[in-house]
C-alpha atoms as a PDB file:
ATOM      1  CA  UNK A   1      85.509  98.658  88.147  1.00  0.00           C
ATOM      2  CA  UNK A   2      83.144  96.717  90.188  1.00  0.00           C
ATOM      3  CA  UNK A   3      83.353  96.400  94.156  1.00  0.00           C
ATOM      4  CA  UNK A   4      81.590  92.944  95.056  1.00  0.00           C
ATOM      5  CA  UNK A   5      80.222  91.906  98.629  1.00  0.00           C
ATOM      6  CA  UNK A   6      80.747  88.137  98.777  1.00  0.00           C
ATOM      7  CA  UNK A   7      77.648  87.685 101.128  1.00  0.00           C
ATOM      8  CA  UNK A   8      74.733  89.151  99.497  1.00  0.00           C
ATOM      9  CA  UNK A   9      71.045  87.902 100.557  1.00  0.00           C
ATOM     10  CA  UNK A  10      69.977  85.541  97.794  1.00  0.00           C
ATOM     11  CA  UNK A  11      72.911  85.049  95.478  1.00  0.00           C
ATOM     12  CA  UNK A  12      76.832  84.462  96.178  1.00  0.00           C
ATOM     13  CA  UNK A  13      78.881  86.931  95.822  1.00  0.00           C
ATOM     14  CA  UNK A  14      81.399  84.180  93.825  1.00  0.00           C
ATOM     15  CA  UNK A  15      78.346  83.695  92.078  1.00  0.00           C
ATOM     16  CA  UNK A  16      78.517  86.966  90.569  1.00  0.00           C
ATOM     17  CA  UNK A  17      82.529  87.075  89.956  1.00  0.00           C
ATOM     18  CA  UNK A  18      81.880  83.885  88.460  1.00  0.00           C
ATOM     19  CA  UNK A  19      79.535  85.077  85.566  1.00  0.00           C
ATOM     20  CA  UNK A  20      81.282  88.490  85.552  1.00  0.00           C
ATOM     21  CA  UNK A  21      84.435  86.560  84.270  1.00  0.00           C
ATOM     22  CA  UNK A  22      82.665  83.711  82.292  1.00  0.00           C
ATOM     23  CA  UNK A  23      81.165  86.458  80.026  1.00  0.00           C
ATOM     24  CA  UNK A  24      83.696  87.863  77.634  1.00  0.00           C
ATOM     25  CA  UNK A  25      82.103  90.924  77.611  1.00  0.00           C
ATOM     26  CA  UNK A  26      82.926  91.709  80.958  1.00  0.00           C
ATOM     27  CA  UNK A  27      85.871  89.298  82.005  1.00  0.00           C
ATOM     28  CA  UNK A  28      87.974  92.173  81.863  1.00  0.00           C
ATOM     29  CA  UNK A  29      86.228  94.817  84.409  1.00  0.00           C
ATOM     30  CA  UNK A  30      88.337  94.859  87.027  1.00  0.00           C
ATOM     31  CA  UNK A  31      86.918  94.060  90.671  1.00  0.00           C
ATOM     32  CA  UNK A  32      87.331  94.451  94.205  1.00  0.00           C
ATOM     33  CA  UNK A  33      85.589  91.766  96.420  1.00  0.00           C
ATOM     34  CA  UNK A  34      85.132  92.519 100.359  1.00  0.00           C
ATOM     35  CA  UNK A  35      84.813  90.040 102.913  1.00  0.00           C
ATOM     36  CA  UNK A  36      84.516  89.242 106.314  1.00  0.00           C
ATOM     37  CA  UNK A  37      85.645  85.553 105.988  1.00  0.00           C
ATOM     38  CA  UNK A  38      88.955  85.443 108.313  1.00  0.00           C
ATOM     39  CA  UNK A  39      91.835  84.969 105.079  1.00  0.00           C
ATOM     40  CA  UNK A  40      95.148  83.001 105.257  1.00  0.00           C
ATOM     41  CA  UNK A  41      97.581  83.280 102.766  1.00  0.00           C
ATOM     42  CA  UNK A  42      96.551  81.714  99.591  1.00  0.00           C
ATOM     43  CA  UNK A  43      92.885  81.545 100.505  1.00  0.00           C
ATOM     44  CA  UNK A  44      91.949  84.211  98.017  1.00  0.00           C
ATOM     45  CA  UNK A  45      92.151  81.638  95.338  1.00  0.00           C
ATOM     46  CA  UNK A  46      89.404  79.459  97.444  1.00  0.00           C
ATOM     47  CA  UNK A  47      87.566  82.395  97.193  1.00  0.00           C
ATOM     48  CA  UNK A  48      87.885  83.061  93.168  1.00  0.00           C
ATOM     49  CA  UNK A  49      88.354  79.299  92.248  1.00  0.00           C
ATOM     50  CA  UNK A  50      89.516  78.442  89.371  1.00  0.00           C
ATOM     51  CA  UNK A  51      91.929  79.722  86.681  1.00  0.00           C
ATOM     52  CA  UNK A  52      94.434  82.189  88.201  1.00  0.00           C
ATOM     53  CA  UNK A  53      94.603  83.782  85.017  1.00  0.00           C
ATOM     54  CA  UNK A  54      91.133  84.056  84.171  1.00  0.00           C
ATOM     55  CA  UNK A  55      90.525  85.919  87.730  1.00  0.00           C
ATOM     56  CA  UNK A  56      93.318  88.145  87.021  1.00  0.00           C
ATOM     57  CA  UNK A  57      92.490  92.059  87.937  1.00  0.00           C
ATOM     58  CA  UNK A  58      90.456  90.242  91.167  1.00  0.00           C
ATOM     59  CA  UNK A  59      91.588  91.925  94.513  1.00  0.00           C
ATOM     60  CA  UNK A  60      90.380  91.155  97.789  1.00  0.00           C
ATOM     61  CA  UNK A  61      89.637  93.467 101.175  1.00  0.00           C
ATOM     62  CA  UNK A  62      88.690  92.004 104.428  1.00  0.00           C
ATOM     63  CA  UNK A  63      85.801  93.861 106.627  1.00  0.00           C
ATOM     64  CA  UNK A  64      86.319  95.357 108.434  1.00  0.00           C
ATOM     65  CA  UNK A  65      88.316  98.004 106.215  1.00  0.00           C
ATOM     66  CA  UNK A  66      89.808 101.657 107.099  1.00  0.00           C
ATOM     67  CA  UNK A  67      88.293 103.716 104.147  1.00  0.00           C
ATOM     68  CA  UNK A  68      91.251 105.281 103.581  1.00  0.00           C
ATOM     69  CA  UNK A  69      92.633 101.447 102.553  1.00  0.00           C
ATOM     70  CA  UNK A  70      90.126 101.024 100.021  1.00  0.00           C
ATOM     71  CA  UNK A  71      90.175 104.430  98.558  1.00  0.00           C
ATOM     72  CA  UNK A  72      94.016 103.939  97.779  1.00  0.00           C
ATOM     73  CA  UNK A  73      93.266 100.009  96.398  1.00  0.00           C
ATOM     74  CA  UNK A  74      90.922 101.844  94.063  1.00  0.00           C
ATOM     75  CA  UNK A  75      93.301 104.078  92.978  1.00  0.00           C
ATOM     76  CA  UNK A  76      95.581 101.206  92.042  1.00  0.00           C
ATOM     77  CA  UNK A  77      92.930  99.406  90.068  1.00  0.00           C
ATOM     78  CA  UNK A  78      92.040 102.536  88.202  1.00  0.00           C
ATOM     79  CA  UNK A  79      95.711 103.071  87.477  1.00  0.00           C
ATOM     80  CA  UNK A  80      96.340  99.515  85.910  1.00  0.00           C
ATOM     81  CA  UNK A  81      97.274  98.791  82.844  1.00  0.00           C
ATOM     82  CA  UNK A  82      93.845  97.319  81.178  1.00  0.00           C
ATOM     83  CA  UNK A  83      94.650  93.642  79.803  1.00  0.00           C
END
C-alpha cells in the first residue's frame, strides 16, 4: 500500500499514480491519495483520470483528516481482496 500526497514540490502527485498504474508491476499496489483540493461528488475521477478500472484499489482522503479516519481506511485497504 502506498499513501500519495497529490501536491508534492516538483512532481504531481497524479503524476506518480499515473506511472504507479501504467507499470504492470505495480498497477496493483493499492493506494491512498490525500488532498486538500475541496471534492464534489464524482470529482475523484478528475483526480485519477482515466480508466475507472485501471484506477481500481485508488481511494481518496481530503486534508484535513482525523487520524483515526485514515487509520481505519487503511485497515480496509489492507483487508481487501488483492485483484
Amino acid at each position: 500500500m502506498l499513501i500519495l500526497d497529490l501536491k508534492l514540490g516538483d512532481v504531481s502527485g497524479q503524476d506518480i499514480l499515473k506511472q504507479l498504474k501504467d507499470d504492470h508491476v505495480t498497477e496493483d499496489i493499492p493506494v491512498i491519495v490525500y488532498t486538500a483540493a475541496v471534492l464534489e461528488a464524482g470529482e475523484v475521477s478528475k483526480l485519477v483520470t482515466g480508466d475507472p478500472v485501471r484506477y481500481q484499489g485508488v481511494h481518496v482522503v481530503q486534508k484535513p483528516f482525523e487520524l483515526e479516519s485514515l487509520l481505519a481506511l487503511v485497515q480496509q485497504v489492507l483487508t481487501e481482496p488483492v485483484s
